[in-house]
C-alpha atoms as a PDB file:
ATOM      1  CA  UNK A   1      17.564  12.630 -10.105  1.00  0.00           C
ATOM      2  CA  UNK A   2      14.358  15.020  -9.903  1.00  0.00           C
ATOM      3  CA  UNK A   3      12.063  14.464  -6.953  1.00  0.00           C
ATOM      4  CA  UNK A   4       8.524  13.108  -8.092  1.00  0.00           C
ATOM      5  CA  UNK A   5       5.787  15.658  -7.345  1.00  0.00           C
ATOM      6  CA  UNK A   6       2.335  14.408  -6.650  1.00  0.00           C
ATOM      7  CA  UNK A   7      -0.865  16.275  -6.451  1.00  0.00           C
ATOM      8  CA  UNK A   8      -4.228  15.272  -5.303  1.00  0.00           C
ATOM      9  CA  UNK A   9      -5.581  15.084  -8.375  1.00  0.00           C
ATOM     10  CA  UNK A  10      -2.406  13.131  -9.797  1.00  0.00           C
ATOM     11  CA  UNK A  11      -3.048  10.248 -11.752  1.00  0.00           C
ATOM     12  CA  UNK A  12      -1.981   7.167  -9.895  1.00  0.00           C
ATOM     13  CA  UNK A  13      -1.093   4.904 -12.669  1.00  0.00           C
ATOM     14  CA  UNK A  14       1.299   7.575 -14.307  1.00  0.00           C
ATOM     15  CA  UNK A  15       2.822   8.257 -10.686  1.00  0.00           C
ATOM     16  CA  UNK A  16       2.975   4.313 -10.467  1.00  0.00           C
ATOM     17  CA  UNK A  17       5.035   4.309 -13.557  1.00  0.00           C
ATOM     18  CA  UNK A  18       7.212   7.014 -12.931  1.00  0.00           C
ATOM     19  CA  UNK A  19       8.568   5.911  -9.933  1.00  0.00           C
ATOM     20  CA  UNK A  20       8.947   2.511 -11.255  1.00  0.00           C
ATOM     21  CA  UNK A  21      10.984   4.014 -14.115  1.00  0.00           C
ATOM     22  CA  UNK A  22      13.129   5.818 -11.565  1.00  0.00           C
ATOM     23  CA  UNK A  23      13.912   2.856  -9.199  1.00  0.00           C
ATOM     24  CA  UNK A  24      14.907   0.861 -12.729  1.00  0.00           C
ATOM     25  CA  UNK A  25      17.249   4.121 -13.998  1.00  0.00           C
ATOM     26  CA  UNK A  26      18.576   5.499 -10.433  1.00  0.00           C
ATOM     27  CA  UNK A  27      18.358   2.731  -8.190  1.00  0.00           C
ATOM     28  CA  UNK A  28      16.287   5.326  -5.983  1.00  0.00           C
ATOM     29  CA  UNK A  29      13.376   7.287  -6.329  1.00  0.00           C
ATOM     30  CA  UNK A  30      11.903  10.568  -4.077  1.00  0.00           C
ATOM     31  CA  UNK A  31       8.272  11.195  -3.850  1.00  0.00           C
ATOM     32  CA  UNK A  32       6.950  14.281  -2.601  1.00  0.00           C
ATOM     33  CA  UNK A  33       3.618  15.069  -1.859  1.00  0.00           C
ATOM     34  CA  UNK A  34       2.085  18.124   0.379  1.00  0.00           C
ATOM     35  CA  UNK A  35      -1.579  17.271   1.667  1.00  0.00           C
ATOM     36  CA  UNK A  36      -3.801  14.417   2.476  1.00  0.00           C
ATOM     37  CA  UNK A  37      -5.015  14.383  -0.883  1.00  0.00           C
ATOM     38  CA  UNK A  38      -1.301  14.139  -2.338  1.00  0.00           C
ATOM     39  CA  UNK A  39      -0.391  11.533   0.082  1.00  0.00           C
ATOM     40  CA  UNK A  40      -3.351   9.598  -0.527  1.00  0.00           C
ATOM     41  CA  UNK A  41      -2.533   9.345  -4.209  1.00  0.00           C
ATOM     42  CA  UNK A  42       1.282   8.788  -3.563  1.00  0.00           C
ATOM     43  CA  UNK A  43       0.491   5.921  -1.546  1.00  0.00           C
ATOM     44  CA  UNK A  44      -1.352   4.549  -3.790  1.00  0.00           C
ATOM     45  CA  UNK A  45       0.541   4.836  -6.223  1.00  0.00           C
ATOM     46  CA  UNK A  46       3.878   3.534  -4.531  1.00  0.00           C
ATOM     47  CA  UNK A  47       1.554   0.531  -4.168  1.00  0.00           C
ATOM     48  CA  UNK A  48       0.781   0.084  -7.582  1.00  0.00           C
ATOM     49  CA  UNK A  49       4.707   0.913  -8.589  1.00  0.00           C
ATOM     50  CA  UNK A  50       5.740  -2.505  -6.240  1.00  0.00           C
ATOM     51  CA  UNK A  51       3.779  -4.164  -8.472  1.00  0.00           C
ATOM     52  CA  UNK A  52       5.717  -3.322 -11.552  1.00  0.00           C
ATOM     53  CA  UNK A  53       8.861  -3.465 -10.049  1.00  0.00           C
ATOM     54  CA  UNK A  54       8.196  -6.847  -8.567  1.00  0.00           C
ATOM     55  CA  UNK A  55       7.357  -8.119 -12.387  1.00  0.00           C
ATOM     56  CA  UNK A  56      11.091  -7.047 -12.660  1.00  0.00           C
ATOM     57  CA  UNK A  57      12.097  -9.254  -9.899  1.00  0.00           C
ATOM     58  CA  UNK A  58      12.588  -5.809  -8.349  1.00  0.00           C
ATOM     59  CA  UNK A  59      11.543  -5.582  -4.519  1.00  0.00           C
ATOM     60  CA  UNK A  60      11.464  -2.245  -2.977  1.00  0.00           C
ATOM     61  CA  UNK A  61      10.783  -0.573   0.527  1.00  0.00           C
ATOM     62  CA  UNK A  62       9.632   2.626   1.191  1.00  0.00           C
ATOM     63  CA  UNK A  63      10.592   4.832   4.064  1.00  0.00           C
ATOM     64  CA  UNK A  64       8.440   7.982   4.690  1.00  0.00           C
ATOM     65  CA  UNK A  65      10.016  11.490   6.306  1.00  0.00           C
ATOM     66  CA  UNK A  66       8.797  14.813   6.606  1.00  0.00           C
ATOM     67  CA  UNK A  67      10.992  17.649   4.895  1.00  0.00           C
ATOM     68  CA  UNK A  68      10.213  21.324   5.162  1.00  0.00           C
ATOM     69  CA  UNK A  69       9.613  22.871   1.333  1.00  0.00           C
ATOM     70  CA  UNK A  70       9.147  26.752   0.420  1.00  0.00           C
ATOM     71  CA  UNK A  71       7.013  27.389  -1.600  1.00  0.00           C
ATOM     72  CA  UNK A  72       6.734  31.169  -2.674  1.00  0.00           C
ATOM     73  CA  UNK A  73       8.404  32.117   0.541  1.00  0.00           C
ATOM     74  CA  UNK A  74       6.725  29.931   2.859  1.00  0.00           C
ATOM     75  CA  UNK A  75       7.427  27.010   4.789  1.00  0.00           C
ATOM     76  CA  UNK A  76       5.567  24.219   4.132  1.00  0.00           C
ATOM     77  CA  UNK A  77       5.711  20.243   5.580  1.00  0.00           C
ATOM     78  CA  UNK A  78       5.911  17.446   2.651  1.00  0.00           C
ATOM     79  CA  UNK A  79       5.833  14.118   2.960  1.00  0.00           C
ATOM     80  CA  UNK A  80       8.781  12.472   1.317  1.00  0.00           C
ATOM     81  CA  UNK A  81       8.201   8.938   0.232  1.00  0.00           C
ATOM     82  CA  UNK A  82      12.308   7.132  -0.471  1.00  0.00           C
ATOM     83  CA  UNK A  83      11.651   4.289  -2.434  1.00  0.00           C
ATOM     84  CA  UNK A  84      15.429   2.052  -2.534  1.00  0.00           C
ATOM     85  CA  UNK A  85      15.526  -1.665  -3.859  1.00  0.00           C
ATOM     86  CA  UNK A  86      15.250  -3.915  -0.787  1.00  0.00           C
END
């Protein structure tokens, strides 16, 4: 299972259905995101994504952590968003 990137200019509705897709394959689906933009738009779309798991009679919690990621030799701080049936 790939982690889900999100940028700030991600669209929220495709990040919605991604992780939605995930959580129905996997059982479990990682969101990363690096910035407030990012984060803002991974929020929203986790948001959006209980929605269309709940039309599923999926429910799902998500618990936020911070991971360290390089990124062309640097250390940067994500936000990882877990997203695990509840």
């Amino acid at each position: 299972m790939d982690v889900i990137k999100v940028k700030a200019n991600s669209r929220t509705a495709a990040v919605a259905g991604a992780i939605a897709g995930v959580v129905r394959e996997h059982k479990r689906a990682e969101v990363q995101a690096i910035g407030a933009g990012a984060v803002n738009q991974a929020v929203k779309a986790m948001v959006l994504a209980k929605g269309y798991l709940a039309e599923d009679g999926i429910a799902v919690v998500c618990i936020p952590e911070f991971v360290d990621v390089d990124i062309e030799g640097k250390t940067r701080t994500a936000i990882k968003l877990i997203v695990e049936p509840r």
